[in-house]
N, C-alpha and C. Protein backbone atom coordinates (compact mmCIF):
# COMPACT_ATOMS: atom_id res chain seq x y z
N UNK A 1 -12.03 4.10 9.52
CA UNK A 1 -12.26 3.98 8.09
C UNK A 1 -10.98 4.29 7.33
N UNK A 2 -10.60 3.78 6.18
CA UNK A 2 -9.84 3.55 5.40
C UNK A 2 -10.75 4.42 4.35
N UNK A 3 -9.48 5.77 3.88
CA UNK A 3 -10.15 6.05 2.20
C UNK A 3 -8.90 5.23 1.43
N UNK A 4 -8.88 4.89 -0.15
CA UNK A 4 -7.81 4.31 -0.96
C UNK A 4 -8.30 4.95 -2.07
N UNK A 5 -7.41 5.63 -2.31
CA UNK A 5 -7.48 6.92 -3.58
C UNK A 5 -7.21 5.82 -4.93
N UNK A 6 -8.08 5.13 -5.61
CA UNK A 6 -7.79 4.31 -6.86
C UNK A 6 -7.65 5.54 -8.05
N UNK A 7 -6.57 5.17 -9.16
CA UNK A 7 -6.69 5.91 -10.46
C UNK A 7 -7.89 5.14 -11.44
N UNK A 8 -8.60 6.14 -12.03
CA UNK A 8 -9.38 5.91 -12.72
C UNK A 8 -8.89 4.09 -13.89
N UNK A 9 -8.00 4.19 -14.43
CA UNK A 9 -7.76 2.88 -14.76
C UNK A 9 -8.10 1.47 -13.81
N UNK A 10 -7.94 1.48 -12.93
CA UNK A 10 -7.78 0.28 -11.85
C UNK A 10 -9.25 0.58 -11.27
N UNK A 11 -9.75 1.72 -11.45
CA UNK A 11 -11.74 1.70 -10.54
C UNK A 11 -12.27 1.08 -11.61
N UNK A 12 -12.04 0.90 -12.95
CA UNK A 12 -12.45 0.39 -13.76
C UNK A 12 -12.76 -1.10 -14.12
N UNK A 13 -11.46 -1.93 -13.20
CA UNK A 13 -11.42 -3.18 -12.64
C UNK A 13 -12.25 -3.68 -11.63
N UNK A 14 -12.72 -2.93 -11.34
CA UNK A 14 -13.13 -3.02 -9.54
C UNK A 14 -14.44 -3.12 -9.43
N UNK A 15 -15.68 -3.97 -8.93
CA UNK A 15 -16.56 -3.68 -8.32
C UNK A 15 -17.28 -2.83 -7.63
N UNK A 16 -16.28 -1.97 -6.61
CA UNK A 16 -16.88 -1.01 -6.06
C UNK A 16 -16.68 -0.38 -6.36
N UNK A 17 -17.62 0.89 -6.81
CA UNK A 17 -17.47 2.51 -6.89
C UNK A 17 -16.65 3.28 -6.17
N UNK A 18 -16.07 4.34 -6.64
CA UNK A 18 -14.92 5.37 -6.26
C UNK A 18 -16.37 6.27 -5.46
N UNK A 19 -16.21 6.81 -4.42
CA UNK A 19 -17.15 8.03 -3.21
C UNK A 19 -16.43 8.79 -3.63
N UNK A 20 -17.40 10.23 -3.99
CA UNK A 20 -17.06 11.36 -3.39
C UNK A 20 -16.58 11.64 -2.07
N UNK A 21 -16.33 11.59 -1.56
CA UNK A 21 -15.70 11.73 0.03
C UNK A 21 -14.48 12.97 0.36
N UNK A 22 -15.10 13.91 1.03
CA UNK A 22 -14.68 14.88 1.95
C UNK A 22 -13.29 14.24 2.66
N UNK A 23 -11.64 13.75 2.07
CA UNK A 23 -10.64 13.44 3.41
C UNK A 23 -9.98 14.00 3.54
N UNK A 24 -10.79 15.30 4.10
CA UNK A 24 -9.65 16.14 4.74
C UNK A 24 -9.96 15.60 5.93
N UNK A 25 -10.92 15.33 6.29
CA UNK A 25 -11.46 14.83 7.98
C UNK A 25 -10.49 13.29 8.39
N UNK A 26 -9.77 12.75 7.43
CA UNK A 26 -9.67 11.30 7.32
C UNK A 26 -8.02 11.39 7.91
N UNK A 27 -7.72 11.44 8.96
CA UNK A 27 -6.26 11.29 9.21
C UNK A 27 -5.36 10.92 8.07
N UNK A 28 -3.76 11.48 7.54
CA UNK A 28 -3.32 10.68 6.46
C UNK A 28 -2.80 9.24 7.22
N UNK A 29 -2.73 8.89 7.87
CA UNK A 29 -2.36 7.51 8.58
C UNK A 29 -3.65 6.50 8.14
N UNK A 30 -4.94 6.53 7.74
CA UNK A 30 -5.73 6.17 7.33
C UNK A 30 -5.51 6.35 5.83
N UNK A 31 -5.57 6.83 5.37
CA UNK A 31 -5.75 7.08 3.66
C UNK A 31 -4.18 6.73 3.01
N UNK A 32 -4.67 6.02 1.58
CA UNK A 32 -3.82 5.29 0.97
C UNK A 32 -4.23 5.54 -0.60
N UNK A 33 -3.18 5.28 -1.36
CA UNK A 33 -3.68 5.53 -2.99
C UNK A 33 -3.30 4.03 -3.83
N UNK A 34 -3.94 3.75 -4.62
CA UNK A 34 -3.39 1.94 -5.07
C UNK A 34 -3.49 2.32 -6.59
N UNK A 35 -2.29 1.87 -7.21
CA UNK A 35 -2.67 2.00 -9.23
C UNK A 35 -2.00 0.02 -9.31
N UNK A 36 -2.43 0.46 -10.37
CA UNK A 36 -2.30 -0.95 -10.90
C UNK A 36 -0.74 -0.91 -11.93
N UNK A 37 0.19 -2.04 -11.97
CA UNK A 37 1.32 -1.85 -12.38
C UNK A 37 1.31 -3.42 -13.23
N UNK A 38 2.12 -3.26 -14.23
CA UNK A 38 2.56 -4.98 -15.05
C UNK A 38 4.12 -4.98 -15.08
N UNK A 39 4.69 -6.05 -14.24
CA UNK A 39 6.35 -6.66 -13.68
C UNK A 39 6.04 -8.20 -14.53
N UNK A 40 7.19 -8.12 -15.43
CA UNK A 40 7.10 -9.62 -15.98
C UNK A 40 5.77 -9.78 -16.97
N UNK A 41 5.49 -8.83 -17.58
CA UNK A 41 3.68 -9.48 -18.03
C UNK A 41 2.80 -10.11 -17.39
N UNK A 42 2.81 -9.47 -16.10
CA UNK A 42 2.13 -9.72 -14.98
C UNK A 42 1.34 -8.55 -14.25
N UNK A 43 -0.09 -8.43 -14.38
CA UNK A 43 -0.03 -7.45 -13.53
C UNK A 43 -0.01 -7.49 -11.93
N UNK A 44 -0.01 -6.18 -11.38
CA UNK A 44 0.07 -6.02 -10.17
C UNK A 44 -0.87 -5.05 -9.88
N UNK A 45 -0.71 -4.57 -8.28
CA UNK A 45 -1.36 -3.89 -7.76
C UNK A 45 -0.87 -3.07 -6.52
N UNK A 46 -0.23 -1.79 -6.38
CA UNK A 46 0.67 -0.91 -5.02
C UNK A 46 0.00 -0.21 -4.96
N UNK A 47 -0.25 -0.76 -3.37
CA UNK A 47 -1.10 0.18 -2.30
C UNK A 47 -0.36 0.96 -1.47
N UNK A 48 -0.31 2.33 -1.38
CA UNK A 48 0.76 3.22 -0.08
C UNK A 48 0.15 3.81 0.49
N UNK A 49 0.66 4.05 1.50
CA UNK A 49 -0.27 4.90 2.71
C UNK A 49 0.54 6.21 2.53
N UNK A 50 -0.56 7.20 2.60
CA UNK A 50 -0.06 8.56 2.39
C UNK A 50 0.91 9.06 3.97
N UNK A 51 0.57 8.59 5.18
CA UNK A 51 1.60 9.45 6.24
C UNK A 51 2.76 8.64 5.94
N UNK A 52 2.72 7.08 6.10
CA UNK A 52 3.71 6.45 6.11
C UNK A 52 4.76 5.78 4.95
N UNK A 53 4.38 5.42 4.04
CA UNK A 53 4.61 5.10 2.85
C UNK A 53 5.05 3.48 2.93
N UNK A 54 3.86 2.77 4.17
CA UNK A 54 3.88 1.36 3.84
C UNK A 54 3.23 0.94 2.77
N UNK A 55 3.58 0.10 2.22
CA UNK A 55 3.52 -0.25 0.80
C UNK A 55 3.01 -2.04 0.73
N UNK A 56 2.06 -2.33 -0.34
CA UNK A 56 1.76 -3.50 -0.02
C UNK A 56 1.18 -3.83 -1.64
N UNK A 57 2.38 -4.75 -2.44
CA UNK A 57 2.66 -4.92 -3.59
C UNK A 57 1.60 -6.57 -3.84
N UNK A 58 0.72 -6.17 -4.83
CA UNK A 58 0.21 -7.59 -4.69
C UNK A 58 0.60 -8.06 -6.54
N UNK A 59 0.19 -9.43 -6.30
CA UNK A 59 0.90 -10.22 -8.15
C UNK A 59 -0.22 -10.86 -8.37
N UNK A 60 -0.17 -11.00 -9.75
CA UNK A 60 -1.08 -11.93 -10.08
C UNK A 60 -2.38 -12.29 -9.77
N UNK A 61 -3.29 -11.23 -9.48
CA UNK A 61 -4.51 -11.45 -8.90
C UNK A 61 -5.31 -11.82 -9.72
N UNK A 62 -6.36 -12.49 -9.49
CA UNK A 62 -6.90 -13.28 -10.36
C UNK A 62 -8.92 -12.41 -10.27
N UNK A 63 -9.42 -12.66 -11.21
CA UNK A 63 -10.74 -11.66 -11.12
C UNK A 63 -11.66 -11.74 -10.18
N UNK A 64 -12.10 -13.06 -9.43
CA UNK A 64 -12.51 -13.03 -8.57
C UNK A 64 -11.65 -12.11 -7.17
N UNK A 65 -10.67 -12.31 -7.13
CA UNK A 65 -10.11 -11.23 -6.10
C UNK A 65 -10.21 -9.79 -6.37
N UNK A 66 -10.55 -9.27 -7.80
CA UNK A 66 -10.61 -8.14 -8.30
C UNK A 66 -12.24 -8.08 -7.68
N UNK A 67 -12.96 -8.82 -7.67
CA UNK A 67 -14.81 -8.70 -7.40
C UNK A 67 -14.47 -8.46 -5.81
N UNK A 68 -13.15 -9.18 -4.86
CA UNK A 68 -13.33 -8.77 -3.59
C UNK A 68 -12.43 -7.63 -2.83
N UNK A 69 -12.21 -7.43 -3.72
CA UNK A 69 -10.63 -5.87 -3.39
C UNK A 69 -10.80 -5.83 -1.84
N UNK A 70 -11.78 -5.20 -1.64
CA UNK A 70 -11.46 -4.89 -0.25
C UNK A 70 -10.96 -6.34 1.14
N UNK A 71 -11.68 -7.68 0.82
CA UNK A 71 -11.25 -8.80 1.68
C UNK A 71 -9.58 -8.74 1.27
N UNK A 72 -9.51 -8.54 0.12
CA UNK A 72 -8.28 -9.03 -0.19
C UNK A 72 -6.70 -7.82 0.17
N UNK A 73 -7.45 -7.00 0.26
CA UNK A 73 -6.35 -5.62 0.87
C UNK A 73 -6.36 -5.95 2.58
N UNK A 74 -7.58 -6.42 2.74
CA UNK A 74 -7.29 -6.54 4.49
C UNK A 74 -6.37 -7.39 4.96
N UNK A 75 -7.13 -8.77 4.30
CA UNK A 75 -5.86 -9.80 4.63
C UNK A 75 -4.33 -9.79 4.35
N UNK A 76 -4.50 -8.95 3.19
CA UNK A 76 -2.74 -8.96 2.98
C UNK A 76 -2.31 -7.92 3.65
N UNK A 77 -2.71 -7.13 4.05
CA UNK A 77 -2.33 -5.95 4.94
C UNK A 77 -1.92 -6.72 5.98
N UNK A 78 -3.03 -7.58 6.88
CA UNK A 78 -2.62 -8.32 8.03
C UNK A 78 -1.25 -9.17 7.49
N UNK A 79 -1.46 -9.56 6.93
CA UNK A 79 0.29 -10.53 6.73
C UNK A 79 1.32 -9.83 6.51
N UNK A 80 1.25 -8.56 6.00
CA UNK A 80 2.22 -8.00 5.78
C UNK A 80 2.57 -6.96 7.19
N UNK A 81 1.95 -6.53 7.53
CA UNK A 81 2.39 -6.18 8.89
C UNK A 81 2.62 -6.79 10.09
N UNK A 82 2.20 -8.78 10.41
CA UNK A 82 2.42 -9.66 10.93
C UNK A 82 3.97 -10.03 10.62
N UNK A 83 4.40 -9.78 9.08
CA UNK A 83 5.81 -10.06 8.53
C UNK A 83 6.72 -9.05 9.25
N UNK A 84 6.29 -7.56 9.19
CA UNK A 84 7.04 -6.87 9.63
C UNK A 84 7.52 -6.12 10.84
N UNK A 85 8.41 -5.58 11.16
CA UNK A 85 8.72 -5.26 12.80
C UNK A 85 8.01 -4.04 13.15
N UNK A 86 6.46 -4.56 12.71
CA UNK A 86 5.44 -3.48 13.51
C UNK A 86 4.94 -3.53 14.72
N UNK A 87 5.29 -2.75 15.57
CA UNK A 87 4.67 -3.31 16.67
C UNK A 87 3.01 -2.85 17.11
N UNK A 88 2.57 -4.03 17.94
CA UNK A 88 1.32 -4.14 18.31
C UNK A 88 0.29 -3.60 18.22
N UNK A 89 0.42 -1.79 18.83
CA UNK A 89 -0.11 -1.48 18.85
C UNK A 89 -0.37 -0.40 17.36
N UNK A 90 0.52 -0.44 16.77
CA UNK A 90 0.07 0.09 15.45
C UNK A 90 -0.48 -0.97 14.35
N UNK A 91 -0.05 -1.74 14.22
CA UNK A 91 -0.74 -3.31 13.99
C UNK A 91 -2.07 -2.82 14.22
N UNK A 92 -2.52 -3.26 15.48
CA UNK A 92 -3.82 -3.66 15.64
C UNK A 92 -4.69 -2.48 15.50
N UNK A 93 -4.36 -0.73 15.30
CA UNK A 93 -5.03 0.33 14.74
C UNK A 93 -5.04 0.17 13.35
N UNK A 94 -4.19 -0.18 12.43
CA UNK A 94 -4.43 0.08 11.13
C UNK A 94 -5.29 -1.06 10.94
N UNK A 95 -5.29 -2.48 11.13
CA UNK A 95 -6.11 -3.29 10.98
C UNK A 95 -7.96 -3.02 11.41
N UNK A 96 -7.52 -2.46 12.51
CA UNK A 96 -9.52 -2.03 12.84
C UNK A 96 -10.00 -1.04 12.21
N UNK A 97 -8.83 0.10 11.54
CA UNK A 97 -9.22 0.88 10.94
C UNK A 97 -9.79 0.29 9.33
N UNK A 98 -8.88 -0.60 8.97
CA UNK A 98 -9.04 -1.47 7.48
C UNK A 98 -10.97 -2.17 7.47
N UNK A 99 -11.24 -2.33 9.09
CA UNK A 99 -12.56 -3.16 8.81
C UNK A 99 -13.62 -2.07 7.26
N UNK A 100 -13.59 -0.57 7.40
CA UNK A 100 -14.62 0.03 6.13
C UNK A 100 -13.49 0.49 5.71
N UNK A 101 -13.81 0.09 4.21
CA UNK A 101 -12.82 1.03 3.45
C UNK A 101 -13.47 1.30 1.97
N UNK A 102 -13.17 3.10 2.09
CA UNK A 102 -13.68 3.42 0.79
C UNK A 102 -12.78 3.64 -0.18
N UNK A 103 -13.57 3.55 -1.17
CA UNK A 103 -12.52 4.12 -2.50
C UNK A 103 -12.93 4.92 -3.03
N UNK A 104 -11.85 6.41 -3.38
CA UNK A 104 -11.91 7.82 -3.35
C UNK A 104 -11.25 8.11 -4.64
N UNK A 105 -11.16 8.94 -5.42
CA UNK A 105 -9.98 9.22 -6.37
C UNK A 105 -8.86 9.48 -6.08
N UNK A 106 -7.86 9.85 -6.62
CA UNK A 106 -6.36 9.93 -6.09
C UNK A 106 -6.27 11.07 -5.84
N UNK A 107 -5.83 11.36 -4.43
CA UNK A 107 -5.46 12.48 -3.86
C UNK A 107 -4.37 13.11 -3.59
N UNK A 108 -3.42 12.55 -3.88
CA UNK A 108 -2.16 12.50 -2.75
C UNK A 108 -0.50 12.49 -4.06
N UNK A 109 -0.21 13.62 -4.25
CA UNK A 109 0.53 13.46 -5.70
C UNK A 109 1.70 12.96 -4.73
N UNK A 110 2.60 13.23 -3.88
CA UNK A 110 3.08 13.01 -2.90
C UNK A 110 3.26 11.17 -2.96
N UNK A 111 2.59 10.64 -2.24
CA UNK A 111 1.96 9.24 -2.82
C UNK A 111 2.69 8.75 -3.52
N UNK A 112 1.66 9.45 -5.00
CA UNK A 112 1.83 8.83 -5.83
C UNK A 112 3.02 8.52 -6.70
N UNK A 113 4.27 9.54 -6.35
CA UNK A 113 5.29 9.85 -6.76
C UNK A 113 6.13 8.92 -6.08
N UNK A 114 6.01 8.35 -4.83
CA UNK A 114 6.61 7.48 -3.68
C UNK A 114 6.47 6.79 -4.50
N UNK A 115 5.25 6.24 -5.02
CA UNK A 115 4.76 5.06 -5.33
C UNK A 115 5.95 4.75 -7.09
N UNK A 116 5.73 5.62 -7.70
CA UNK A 116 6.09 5.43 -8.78
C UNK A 116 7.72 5.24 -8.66
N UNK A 117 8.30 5.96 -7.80
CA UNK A 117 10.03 5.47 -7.22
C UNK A 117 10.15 3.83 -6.84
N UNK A 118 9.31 3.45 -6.25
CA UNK A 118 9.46 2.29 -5.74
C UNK A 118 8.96 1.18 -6.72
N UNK A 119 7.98 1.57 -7.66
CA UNK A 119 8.06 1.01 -8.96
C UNK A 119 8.90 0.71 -9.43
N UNK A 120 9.68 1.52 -9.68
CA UNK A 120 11.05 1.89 -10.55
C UNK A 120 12.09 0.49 -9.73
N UNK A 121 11.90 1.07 -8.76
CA UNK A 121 13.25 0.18 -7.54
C UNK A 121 13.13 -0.84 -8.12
N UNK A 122 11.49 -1.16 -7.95
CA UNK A 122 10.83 -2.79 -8.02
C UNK A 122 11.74 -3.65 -9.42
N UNK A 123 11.23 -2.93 -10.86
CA UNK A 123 11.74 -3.37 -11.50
C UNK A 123 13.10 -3.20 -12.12
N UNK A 124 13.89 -2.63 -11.39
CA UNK A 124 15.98 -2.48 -11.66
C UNK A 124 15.96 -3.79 -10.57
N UNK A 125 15.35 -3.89 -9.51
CA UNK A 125 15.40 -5.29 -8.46
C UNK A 125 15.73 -6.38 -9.20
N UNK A 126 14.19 -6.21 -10.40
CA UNK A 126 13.97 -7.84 -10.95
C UNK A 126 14.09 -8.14 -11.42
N UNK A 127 14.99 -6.86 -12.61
CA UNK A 127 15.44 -7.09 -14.20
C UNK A 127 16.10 -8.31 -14.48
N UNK A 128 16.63 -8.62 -13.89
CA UNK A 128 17.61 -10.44 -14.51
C UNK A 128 16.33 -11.55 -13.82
N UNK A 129 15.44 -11.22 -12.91
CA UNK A 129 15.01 -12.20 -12.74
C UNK A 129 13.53 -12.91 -13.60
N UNK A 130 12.84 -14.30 -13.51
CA UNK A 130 11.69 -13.94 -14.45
C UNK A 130 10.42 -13.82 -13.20
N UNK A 131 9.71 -13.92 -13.90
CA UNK A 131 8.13 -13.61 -12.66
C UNK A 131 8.05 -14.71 -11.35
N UNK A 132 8.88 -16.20 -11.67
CA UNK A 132 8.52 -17.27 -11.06
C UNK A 132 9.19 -16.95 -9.72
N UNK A 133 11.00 -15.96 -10.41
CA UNK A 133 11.69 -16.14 -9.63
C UNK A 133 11.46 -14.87 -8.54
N UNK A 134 10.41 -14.15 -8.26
CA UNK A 134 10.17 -13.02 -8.05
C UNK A 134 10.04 -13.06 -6.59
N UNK A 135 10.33 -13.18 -5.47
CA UNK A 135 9.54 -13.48 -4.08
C UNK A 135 9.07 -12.55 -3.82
N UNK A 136 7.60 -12.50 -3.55
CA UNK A 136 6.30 -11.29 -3.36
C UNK A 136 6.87 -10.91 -2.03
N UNK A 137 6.86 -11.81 -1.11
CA UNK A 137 7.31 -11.89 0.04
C UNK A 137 8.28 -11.22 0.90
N UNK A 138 9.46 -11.33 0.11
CA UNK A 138 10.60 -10.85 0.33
C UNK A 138 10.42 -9.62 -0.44
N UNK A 139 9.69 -9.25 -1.21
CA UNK A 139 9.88 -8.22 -2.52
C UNK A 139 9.00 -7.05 -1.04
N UNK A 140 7.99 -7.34 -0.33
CA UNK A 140 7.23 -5.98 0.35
C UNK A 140 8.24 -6.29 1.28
N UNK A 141 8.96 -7.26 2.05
CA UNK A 141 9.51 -6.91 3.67
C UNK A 141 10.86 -5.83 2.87
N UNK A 142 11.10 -5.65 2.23
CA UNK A 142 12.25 -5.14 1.35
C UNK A 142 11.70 -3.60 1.15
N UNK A 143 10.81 -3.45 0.32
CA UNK A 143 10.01 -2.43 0.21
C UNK A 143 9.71 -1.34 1.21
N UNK A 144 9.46 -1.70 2.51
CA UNK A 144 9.55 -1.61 4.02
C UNK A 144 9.80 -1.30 4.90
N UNK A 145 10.85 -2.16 4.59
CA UNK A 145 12.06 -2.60 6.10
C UNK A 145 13.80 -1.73 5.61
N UNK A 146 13.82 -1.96 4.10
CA UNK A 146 15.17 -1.66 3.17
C UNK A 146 15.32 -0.07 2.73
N UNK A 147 13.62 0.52 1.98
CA UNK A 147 14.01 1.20 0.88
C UNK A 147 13.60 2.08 1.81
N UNK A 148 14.62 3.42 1.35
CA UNK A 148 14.56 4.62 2.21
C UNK A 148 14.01 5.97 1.01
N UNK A 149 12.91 6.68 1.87
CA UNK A 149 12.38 7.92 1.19
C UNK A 149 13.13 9.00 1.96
N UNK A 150 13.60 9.86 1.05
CA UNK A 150 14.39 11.48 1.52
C UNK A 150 12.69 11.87 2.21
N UNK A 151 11.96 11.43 1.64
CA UNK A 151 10.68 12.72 2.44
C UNK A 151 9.81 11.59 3.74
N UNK A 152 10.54 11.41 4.12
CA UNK A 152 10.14 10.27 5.41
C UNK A 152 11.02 11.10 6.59
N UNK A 153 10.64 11.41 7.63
CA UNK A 153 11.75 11.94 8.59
C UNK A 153 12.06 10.83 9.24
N UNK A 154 11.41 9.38 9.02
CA UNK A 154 12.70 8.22 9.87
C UNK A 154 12.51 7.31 8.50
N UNK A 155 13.42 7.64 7.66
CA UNK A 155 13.67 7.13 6.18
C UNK A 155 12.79 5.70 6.08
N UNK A 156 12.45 4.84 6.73
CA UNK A 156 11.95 3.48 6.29
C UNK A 156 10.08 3.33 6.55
N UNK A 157 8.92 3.14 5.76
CA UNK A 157 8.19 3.11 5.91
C UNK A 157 7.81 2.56 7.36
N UNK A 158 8.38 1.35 7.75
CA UNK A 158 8.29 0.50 9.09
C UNK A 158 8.72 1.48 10.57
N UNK A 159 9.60 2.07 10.05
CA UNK A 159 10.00 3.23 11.03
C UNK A 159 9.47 4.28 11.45
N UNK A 160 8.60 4.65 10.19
CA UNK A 160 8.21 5.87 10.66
C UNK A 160 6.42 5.34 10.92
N UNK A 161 6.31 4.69 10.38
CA UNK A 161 5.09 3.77 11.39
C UNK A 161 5.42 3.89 12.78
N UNK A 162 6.01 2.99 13.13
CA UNK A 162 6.62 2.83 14.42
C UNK A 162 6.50 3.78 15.12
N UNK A 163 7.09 4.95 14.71
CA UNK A 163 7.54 6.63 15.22
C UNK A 163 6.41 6.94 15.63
N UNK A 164 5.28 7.11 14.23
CA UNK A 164 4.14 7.92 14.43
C UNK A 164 3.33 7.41 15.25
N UNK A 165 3.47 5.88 16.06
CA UNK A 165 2.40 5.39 17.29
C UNK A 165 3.00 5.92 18.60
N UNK A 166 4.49 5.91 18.38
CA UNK A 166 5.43 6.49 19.44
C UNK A 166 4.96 7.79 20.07
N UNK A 167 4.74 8.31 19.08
CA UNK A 167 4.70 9.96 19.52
C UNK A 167 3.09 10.04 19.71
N UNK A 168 2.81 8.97 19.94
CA UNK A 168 0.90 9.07 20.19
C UNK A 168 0.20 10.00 18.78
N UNK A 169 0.37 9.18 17.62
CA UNK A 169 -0.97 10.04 16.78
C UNK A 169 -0.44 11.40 16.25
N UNK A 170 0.77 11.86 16.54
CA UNK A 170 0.87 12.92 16.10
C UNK A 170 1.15 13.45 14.45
């Protein structure tokens, strides 16, 4: 199971209800926090995972994808870790873990502070560019693979993924 700590603004968008839910029981390799952001007069949507700080930036979603949040976090999760040099077997745990996923309030200031740096990155990135010229694509393998957190002990979200299947779960 997947918890995703939404801020009260963005549960407000959403179909499904925010759970009370107990995650201290919830590994942080499972649990993630998502706010909603506007790049270009566009909104968005950054999802991070609290152990790792993979990150998965979505654009332009349209309301019916807002009615399916959860299909739509899975699948892009799968592409985005299909994009990146994750290997297999952490791949294919976070994905089976993605099959239930609840939504919790925001837990994780930690997170959320990651989150709001990489905001920042996002838009000094895109400042000369306009929304068209934006590659979503290139914008998360970047996010990822590129941007380094001081509070990561193997600085790159992809890395310390990597690490934490390495060292079995620890």
């Amino acid at each position: 199971m997947f918890t995703i700590g939404v801020t009260e603004k963005l549960a407000k968008n959403l179909p499904m209800e925010r759970q009370d839910v107990d995650t201290s029981d919830v590994p942080e390799i499972y649990r993630w926090q998502m706010n909603q952001f506007v790049l270009k007069d566009t909104e968005g949507i950054i999802l991070m995972n609290d152990r790792t700080a993979i990150t998965l930036i979505l654009f332009g979603l349209e309301k019916e994808q807002y009615e399916n949040m959860d299909n739509v976090i899975r699948g892009s999760l799968k592409q985005l870790l299909q994009m990146l040099r994750v290997k297999e077997e952490s791949k294919d745990d976070v994905l089976e873990k993605s099959k239930k996923i609840t939504l919790t309030k925001t837990d994780n200031r930690r997170t959320l502070g990651r989150m709001n740096e990489a905001l920042k990155m996002l838009e000094a990135s895109t400042e000369d560019a306009t929304y068209e010229e934006v590659d979503a694509v290139e914008m998360n393998r970047w996010m990822n693979e590129d941007m380094m957190y001081l509070t990561l002990e193997y600085d790159t979200p992809v890395n310390e993924l990597n690490r934490f299947y390495d060292k079995g779960h620890s």
